[in-house]
N, C-alpha and C. Protein backbone atom coordinates (compact mmCIF):
# COMPACT_ATOMS: atom_id res chain seq x y z
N UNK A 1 -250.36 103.42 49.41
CA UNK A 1 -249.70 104.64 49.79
C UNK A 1 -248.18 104.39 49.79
N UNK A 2 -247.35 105.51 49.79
CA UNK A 2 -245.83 105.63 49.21
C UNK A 2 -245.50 106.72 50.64
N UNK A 3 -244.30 105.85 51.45
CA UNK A 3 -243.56 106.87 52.59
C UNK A 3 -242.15 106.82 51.88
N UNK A 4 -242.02 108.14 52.49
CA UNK A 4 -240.06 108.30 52.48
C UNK A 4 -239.21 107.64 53.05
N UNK A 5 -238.14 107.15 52.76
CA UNK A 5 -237.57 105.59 53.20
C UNK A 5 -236.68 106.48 55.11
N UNK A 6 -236.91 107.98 55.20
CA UNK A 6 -236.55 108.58 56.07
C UNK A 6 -237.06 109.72 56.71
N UNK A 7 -236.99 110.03 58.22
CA UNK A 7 -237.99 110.61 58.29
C UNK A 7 -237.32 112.17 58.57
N UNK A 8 -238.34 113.34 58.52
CA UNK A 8 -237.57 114.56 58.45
C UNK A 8 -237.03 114.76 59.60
N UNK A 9 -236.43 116.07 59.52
CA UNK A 9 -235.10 116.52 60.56
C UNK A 9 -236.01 116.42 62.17
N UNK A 10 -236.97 116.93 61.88
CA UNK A 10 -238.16 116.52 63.41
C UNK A 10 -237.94 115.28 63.85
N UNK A 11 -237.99 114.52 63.15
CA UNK A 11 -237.21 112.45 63.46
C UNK A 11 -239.01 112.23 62.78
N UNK A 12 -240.04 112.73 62.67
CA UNK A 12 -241.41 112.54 61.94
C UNK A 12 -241.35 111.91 60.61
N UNK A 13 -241.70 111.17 60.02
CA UNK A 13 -241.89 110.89 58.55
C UNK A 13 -243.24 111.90 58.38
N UNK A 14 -242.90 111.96 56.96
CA UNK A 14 -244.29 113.02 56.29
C UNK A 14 -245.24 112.39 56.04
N UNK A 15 -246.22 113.02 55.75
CA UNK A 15 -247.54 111.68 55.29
C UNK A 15 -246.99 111.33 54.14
N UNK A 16 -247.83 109.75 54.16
CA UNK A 16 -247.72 109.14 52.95
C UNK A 16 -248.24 109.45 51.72
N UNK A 17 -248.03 109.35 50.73
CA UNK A 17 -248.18 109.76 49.56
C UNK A 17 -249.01 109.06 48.60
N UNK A 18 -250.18 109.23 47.74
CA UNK A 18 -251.41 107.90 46.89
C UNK A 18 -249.84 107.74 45.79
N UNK A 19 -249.19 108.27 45.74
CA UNK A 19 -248.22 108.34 44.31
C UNK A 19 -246.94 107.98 44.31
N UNK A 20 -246.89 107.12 43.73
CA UNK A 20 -245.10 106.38 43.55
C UNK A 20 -244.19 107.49 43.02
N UNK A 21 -242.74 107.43 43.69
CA UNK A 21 -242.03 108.19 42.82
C UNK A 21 -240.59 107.43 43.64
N UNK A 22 -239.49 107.22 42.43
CA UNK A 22 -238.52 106.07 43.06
C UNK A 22 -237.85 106.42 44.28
N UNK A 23 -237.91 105.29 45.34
CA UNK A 23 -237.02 105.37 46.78
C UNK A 23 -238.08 105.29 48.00
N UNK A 24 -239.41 105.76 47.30
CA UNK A 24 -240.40 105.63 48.28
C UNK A 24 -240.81 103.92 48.60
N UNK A 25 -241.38 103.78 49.97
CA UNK A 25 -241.24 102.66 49.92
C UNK A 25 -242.63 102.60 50.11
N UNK A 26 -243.60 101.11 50.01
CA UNK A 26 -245.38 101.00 49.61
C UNK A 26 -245.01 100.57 50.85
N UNK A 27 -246.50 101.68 51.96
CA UNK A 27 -247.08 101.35 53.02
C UNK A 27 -248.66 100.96 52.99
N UNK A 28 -249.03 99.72 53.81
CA UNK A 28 -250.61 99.87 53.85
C UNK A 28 -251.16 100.75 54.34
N UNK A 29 -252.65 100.55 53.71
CA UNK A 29 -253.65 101.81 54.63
C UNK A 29 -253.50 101.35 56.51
N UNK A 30 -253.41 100.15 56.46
CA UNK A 30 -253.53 100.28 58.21
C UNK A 30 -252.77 100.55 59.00
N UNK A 31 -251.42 100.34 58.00
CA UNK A 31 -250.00 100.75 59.14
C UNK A 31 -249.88 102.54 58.83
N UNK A 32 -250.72 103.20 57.33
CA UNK A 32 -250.97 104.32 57.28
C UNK A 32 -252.07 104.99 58.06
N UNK A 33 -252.11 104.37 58.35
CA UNK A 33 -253.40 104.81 60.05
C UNK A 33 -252.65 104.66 60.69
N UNK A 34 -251.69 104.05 61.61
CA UNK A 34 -250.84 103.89 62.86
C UNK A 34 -250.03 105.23 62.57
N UNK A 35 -249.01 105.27 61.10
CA UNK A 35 -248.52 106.30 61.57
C UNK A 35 -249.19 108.08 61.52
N UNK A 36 -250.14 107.79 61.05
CA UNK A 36 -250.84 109.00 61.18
C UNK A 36 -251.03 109.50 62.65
N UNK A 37 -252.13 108.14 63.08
CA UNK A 37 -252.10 108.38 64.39
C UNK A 37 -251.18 108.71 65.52
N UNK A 38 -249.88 108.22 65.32
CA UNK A 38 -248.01 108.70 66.11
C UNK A 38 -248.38 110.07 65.16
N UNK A 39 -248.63 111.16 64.57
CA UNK A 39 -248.07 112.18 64.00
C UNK A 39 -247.27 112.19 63.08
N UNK A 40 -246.23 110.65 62.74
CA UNK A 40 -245.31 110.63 61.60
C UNK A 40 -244.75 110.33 62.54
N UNK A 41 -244.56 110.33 64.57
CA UNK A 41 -243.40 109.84 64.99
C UNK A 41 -243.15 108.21 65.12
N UNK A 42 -242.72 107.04 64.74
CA UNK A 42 -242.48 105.65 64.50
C UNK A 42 -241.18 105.79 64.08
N UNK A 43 -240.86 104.45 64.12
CA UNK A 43 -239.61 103.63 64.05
C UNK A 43 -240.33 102.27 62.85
N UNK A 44 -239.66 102.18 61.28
CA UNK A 44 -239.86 101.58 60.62
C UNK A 44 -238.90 99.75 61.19
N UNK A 45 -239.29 99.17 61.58
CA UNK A 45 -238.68 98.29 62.02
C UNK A 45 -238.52 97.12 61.08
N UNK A 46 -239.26 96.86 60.38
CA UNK A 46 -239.00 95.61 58.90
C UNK A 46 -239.48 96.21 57.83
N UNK A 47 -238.72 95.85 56.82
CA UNK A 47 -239.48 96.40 55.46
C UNK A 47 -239.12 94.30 54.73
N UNK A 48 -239.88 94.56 53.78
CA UNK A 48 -239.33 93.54 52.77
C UNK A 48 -239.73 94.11 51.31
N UNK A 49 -239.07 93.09 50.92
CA UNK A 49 -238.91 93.42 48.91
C UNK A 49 -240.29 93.14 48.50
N UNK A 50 -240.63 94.04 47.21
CA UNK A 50 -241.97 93.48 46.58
C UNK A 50 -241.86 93.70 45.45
N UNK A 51 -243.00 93.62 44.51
CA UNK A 51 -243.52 94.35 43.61
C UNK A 51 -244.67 94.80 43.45
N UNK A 52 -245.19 96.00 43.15
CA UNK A 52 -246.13 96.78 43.34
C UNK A 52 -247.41 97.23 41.97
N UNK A 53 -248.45 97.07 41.47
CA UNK A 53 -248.82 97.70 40.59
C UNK A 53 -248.81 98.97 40.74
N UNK A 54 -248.44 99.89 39.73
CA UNK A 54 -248.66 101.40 40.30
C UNK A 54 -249.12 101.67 39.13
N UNK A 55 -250.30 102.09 38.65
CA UNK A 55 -250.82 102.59 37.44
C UNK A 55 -250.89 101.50 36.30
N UNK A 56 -250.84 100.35 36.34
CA UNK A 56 -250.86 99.24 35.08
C UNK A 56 -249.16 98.45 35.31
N UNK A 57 -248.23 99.55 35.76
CA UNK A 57 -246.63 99.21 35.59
C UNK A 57 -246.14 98.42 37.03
N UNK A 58 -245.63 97.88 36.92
CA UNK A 58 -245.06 96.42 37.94
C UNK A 58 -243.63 97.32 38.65
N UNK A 59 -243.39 98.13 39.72
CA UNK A 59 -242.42 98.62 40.32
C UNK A 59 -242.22 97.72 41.50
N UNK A 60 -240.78 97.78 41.24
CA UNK A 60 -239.88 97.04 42.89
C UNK A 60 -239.69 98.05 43.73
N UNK A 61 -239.82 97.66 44.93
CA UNK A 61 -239.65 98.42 46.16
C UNK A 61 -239.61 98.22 47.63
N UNK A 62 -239.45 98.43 48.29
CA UNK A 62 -239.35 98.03 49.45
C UNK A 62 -240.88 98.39 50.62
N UNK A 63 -241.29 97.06 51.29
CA UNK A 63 -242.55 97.13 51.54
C UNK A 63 -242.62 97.54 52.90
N UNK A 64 -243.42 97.90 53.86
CA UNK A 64 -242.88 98.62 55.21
C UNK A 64 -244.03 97.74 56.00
N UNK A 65 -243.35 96.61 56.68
CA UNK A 65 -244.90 95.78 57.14
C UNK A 65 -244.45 95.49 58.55
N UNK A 66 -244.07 96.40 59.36
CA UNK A 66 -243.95 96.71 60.63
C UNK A 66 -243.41 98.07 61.19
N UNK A 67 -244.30 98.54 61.75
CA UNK A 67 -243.84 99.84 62.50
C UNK A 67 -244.47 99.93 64.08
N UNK A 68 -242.83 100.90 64.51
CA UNK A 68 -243.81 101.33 66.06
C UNK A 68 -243.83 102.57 66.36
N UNK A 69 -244.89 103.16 67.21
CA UNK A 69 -244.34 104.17 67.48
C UNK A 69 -243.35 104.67 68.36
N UNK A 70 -242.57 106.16 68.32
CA UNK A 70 -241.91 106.56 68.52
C UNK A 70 -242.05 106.94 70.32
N UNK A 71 -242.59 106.32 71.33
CA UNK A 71 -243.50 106.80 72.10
C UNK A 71 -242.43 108.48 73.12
N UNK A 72 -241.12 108.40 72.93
CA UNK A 72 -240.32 109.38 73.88
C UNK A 72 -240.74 110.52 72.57
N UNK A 73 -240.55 110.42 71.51
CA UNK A 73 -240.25 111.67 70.32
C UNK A 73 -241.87 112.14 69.98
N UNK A 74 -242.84 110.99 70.01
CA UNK A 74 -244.31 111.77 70.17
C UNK A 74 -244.27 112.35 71.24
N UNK A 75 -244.17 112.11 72.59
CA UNK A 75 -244.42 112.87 73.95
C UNK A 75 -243.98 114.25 73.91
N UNK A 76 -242.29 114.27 73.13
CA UNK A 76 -241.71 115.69 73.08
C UNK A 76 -242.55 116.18 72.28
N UNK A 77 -242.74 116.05 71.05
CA UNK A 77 -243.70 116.61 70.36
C UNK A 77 -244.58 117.13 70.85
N UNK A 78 -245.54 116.18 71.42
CA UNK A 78 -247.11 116.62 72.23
C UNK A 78 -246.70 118.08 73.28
N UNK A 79 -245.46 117.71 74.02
CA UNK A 79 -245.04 118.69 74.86
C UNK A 79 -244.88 120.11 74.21
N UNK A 80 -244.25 120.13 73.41
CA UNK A 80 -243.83 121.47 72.82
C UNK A 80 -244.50 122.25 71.77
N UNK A 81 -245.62 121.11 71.93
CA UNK A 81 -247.16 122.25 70.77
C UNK A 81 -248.34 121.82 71.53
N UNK A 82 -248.25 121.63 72.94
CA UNK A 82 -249.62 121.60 73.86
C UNK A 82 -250.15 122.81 73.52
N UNK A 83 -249.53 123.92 73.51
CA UNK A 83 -250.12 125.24 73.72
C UNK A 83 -251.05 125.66 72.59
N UNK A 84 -250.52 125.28 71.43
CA UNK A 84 -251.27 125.20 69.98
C UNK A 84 -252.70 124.41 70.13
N UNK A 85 -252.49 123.06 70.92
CA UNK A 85 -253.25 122.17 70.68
C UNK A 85 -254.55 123.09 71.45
N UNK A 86 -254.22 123.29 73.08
CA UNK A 86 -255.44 124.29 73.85
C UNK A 86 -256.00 125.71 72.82
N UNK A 87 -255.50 125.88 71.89
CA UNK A 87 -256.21 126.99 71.58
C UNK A 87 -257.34 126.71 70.56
């Protein structure tokens, strides 16, 4: 999976993406479970350099092999769409 090296104006990253396209950086499925689970709210804390197969072709990019979550910016979140969530 492929995240945006930034996350939107919410401070959330978007879901990750099965598809390379340049600037994105390669996340695993398990740290793509963590941030699913935060909503997209985390803090990318290490990336390192790689190279990636993406379709047969060998791309460089930056690898994302630590994240945390965001735990104050999920809470606001949770806070300000509780009401959504009860219905």
């Amino acid at each position: 999976m492929f995240l945006q090296p930034k996350p939107n104006t919410s401070g959330a990253y978007p879901a990750p993406q099965s598809h390379y396209a340049p600037g994105l950086f390669y996340i695993s499925d398990e740290l793509t479970a963590q941030l699913i689970e935060a909503k997209g709210f985390v803090k990318i804390t290490r990336t390192v350099p790689g190279l990636f197969d993406v379709n047969g072709q060998l791309v460089e990019s930056q690898s994302v092999v630590e994240i945390e979550t965001d735990e104050a910016a999920l809470a606001a979140w949770n806070a300000e769409h509780e009401e959504v969530a009860e219905e």
